[in-house]
N, C-alpha and C. Protein backbone atom coordinates (compact mmCIF):
# COMPACT_ATOMS: atom_id res chain seq x y z
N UNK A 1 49.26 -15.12 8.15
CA UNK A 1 47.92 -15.51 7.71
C UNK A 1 47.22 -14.27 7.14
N UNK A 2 46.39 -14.43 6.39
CA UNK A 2 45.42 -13.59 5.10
C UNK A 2 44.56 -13.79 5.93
N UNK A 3 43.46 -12.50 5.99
CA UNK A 3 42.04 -12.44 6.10
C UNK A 3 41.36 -12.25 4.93
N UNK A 4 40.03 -13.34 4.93
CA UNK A 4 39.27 -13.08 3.78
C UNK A 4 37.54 -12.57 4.25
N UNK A 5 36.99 -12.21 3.64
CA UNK A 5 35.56 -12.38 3.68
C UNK A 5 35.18 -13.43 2.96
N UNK A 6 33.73 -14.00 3.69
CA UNK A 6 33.21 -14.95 3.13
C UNK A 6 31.67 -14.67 2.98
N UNK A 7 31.21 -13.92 2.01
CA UNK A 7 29.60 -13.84 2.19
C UNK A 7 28.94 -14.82 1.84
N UNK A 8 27.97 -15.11 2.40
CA UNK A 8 27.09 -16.25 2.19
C UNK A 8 25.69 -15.50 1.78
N UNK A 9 25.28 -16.27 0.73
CA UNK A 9 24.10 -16.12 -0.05
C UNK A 9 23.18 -17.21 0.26
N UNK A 10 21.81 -16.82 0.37
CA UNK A 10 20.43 -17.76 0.81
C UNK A 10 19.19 -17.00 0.12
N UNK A 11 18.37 -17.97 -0.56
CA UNK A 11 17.55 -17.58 -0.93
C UNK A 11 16.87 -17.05 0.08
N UNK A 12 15.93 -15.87 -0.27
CA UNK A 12 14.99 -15.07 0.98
C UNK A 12 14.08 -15.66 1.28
N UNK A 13 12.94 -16.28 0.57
CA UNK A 13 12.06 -17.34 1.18
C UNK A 13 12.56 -18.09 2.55
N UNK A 14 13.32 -19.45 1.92
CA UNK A 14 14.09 -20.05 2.94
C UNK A 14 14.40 -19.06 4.28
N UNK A 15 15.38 -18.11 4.14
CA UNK A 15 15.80 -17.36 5.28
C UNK A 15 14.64 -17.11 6.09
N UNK A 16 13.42 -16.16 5.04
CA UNK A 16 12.33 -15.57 6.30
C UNK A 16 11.78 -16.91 7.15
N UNK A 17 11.96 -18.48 6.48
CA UNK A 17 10.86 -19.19 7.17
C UNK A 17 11.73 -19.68 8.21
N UNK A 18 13.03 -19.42 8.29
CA UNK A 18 13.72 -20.14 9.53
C UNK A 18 14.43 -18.58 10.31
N UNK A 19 13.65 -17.37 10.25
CA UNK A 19 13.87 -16.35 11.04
C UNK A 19 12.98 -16.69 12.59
N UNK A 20 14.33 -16.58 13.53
CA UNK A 20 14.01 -16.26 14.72
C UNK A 20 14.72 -18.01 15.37
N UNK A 21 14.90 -18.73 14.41
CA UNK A 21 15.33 -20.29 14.84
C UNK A 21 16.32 -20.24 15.22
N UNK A 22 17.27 -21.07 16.09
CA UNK A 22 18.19 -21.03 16.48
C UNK A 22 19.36 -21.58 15.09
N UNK A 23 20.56 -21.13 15.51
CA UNK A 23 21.69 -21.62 14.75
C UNK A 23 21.66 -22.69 13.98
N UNK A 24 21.49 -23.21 12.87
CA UNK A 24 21.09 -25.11 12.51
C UNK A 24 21.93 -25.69 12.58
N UNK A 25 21.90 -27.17 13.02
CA UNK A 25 22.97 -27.89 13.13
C UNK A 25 24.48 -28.13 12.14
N UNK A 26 23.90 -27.92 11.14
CA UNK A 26 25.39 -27.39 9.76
C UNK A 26 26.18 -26.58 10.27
N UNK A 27 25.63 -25.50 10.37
CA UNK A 27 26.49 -24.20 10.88
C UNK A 27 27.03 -24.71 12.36
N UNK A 28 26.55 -24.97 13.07
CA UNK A 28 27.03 -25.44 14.26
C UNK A 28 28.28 -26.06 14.12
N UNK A 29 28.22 -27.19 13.21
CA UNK A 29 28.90 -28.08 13.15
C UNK A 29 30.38 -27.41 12.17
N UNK A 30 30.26 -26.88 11.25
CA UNK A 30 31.37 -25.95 10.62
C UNK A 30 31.71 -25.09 11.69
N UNK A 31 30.90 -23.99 12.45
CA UNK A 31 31.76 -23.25 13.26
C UNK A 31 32.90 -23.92 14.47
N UNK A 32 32.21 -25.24 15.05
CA UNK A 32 32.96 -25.93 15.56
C UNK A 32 34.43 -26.27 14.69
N UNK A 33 34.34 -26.71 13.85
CA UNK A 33 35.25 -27.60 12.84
C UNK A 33 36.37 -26.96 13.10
N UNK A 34 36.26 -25.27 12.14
CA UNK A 34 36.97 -24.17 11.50
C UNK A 34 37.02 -23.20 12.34
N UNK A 35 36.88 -23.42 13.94
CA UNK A 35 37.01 -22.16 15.38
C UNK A 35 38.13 -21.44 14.86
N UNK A 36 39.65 -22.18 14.45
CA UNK A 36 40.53 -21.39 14.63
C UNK A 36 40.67 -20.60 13.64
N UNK A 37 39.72 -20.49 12.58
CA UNK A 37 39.82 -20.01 11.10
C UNK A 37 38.83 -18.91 11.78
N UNK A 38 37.74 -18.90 12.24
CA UNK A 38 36.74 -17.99 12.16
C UNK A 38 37.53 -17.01 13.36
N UNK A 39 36.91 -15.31 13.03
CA UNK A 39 37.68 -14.26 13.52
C UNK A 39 36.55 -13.37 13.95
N UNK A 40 35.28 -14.00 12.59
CA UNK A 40 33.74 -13.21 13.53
C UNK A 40 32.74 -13.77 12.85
N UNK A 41 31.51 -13.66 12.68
CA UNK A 41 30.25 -13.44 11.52
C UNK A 41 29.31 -13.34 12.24
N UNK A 42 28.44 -13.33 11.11
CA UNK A 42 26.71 -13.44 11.72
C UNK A 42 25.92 -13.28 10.54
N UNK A 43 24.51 -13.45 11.05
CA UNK A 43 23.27 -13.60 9.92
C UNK A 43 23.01 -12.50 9.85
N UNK A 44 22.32 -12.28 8.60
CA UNK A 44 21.80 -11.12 8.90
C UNK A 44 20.13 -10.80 8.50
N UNK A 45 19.90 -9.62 8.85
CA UNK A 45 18.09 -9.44 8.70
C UNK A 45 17.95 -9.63 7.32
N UNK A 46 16.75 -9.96 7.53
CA UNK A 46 16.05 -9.90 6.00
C UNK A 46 16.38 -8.76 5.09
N UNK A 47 16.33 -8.75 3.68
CA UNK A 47 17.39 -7.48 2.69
C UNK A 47 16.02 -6.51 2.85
N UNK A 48 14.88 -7.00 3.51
CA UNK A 48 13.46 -5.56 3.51
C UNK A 48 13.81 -5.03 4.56
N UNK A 49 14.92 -5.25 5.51
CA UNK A 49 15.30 -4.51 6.52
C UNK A 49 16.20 -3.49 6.14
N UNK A 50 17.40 -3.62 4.62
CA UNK A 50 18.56 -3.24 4.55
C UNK A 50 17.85 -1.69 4.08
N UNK A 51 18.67 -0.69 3.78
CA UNK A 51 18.50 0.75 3.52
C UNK A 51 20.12 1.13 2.63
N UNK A 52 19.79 1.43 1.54
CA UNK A 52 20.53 1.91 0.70
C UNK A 52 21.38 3.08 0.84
N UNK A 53 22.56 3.31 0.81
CA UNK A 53 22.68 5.11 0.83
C UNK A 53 23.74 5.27 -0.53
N UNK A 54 23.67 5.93 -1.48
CA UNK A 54 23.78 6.24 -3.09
C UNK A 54 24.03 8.06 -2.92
N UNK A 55 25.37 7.99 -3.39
CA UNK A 55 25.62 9.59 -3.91
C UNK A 55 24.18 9.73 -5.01
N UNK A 56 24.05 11.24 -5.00
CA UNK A 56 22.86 11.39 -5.96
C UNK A 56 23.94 12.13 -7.11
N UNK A 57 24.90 12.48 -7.12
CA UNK A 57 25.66 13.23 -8.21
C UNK A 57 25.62 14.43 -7.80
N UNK A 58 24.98 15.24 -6.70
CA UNK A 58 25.01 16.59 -6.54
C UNK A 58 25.61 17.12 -5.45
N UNK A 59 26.30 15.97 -4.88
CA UNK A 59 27.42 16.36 -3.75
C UNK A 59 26.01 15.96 -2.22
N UNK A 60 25.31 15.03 -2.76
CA UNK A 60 24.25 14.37 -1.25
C UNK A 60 24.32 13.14 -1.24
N UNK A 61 23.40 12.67 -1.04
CA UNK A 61 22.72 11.32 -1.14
C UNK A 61 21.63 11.11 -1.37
N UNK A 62 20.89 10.08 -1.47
CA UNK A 62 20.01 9.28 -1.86
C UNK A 62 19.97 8.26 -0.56
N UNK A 63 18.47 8.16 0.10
CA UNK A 63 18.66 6.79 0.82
C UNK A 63 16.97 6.34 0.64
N UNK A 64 17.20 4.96 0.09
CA UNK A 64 15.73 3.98 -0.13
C UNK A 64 16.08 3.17 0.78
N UNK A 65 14.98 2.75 0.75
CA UNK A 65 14.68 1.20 1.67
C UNK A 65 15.28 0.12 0.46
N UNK A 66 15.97 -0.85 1.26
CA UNK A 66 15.93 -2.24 0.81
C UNK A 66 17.47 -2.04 0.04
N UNK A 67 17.93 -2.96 -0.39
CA UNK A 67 19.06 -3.19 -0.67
C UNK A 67 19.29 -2.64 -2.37
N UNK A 68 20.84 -2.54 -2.70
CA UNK A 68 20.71 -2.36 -3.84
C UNK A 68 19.95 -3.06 -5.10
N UNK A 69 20.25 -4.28 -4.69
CA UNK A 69 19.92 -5.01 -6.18
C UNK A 69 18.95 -6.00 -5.10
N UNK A 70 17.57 -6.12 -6.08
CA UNK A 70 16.91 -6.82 -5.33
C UNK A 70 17.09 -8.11 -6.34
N UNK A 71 16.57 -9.66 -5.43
CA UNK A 71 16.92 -10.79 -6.16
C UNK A 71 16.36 -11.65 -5.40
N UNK A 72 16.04 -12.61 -5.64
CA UNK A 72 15.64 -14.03 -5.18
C UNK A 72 16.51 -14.26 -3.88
N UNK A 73 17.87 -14.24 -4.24
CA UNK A 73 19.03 -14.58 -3.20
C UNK A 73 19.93 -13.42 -2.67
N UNK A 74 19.83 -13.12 -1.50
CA UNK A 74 19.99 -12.13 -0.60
C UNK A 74 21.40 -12.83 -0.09
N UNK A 75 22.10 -11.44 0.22
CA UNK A 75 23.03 -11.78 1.49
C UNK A 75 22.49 -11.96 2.54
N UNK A 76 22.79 -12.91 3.55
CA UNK A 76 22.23 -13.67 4.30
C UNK A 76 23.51 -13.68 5.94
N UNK A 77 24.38 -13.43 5.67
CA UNK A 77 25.77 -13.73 6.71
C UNK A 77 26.72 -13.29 5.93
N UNK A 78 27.45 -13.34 7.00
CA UNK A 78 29.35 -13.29 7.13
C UNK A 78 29.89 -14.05 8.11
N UNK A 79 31.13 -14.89 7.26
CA UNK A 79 32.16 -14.93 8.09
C UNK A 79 33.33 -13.74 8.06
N UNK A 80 34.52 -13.71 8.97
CA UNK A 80 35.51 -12.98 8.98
C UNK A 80 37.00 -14.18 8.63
N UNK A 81 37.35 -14.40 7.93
CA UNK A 81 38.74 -15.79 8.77
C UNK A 81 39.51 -15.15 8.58
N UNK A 82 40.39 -16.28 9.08
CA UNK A 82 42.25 -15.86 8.61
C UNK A 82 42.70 -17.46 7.66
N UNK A 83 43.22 -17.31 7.07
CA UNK A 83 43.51 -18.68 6.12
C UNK A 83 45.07 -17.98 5.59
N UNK A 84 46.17 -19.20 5.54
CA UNK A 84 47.65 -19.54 4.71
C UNK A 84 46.95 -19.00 3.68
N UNK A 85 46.38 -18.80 2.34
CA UNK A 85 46.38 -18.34 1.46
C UNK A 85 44.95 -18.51 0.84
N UNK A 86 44.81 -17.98 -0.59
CA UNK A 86 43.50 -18.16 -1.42
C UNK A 86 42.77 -19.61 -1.28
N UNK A 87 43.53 -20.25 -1.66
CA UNK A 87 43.49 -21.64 -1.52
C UNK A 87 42.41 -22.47 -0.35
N UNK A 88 43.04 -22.10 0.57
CA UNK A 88 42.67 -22.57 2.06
C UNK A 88 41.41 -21.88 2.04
N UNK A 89 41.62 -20.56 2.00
CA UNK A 89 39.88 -19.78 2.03
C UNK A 89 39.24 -20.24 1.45
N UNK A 90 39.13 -20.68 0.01
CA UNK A 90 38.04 -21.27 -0.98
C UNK A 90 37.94 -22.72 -0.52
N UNK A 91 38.51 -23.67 0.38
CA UNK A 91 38.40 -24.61 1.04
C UNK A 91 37.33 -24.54 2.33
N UNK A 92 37.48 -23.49 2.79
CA UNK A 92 36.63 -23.10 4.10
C UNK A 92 35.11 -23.01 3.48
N UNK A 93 35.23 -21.84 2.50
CA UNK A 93 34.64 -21.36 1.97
C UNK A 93 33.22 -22.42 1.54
N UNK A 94 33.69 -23.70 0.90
CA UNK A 94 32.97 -24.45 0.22
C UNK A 94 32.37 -25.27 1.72
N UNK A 95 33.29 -25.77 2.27
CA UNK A 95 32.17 -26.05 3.42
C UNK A 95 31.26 -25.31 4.25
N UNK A 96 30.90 -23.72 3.88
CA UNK A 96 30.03 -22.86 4.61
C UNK A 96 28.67 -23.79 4.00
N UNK A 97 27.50 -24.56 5.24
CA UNK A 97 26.38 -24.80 4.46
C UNK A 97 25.07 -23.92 3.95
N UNK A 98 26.03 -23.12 3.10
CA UNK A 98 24.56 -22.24 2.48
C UNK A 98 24.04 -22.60 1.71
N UNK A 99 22.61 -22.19 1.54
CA UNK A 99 21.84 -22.41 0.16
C UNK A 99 21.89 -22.25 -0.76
N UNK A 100 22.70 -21.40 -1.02
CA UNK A 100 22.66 -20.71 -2.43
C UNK A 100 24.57 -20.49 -2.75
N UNK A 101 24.82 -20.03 -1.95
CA UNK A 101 26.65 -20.31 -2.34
C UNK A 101 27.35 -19.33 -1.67
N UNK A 102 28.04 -19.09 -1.92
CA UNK A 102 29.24 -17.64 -1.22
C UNK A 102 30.13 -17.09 -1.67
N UNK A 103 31.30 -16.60 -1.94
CA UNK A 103 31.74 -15.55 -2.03
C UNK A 103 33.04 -15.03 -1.41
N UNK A 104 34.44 -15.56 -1.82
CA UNK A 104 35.39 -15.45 -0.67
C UNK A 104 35.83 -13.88 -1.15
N UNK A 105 36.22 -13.20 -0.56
CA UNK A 105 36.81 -11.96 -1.02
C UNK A 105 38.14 -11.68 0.17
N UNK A 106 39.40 -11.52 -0.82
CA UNK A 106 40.82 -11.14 0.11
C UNK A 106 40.11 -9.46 0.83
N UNK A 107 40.88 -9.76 2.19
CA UNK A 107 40.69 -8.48 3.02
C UNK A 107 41.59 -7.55 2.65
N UNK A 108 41.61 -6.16 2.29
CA UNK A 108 43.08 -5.88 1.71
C UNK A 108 43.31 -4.79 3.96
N UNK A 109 44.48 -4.67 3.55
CA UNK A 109 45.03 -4.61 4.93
C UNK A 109 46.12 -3.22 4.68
N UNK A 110 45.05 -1.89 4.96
CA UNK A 110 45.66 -0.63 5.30
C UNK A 110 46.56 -0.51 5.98
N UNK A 111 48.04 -0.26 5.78
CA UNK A 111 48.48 0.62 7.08
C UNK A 111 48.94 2.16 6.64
């Protein structure tokens, strides 16, 4: 089995007005479904929480507040899975209920 990432995208409005709510029944209901597929995830803070860190070109860094690219639709979560192939992931994938869509990406696997 392949590990993929799955980021999930949500508009930020939406997200801030259901910050602090419990899990919603969608997600509930997919994490149940796809247990043996899922390996980890979670939500995440609002992108006015995230902090940037950017080589500056002079052998430092650079660190701002807030994420690189600001936008309407924020990363919002992760899953972690394991899936038989591309295929199967972009199957999982489409039943994640996000707002805005997601994002499968192959894990590549150092040894």
């Amino acid at each position: 089995m392949s590990k993929y990432l799955i980021l999930i995208y949500q508009d930020e409005f939406v997200t801030r007005q259901a910050e602090g709510e419990s899990i919603s029944a969608s997600y509930q209901e997919f994490m149940q479904r796809r247990a043996a597929n899922l390996l980890s995830g979670a939500a995440l803070h609002p992108s006015s929480t995230a902090t940037s860190v950017r080589r500056d070109g002079a052998g430092g860094f650079a660190v701002t507040d807030g994420p690189f690219i600001e936008s309407k639709e924020a990363l919002g979560g992760y899953y972690l899975i394991e899936a038989n192939d591309l295929d199967e992931a972009l199957q999982i994938g489409k039943e994640v209920p996000a707002g805005v869509g997601v994002e499968v990406w192959p894990v590549r696997v150092v040894s």
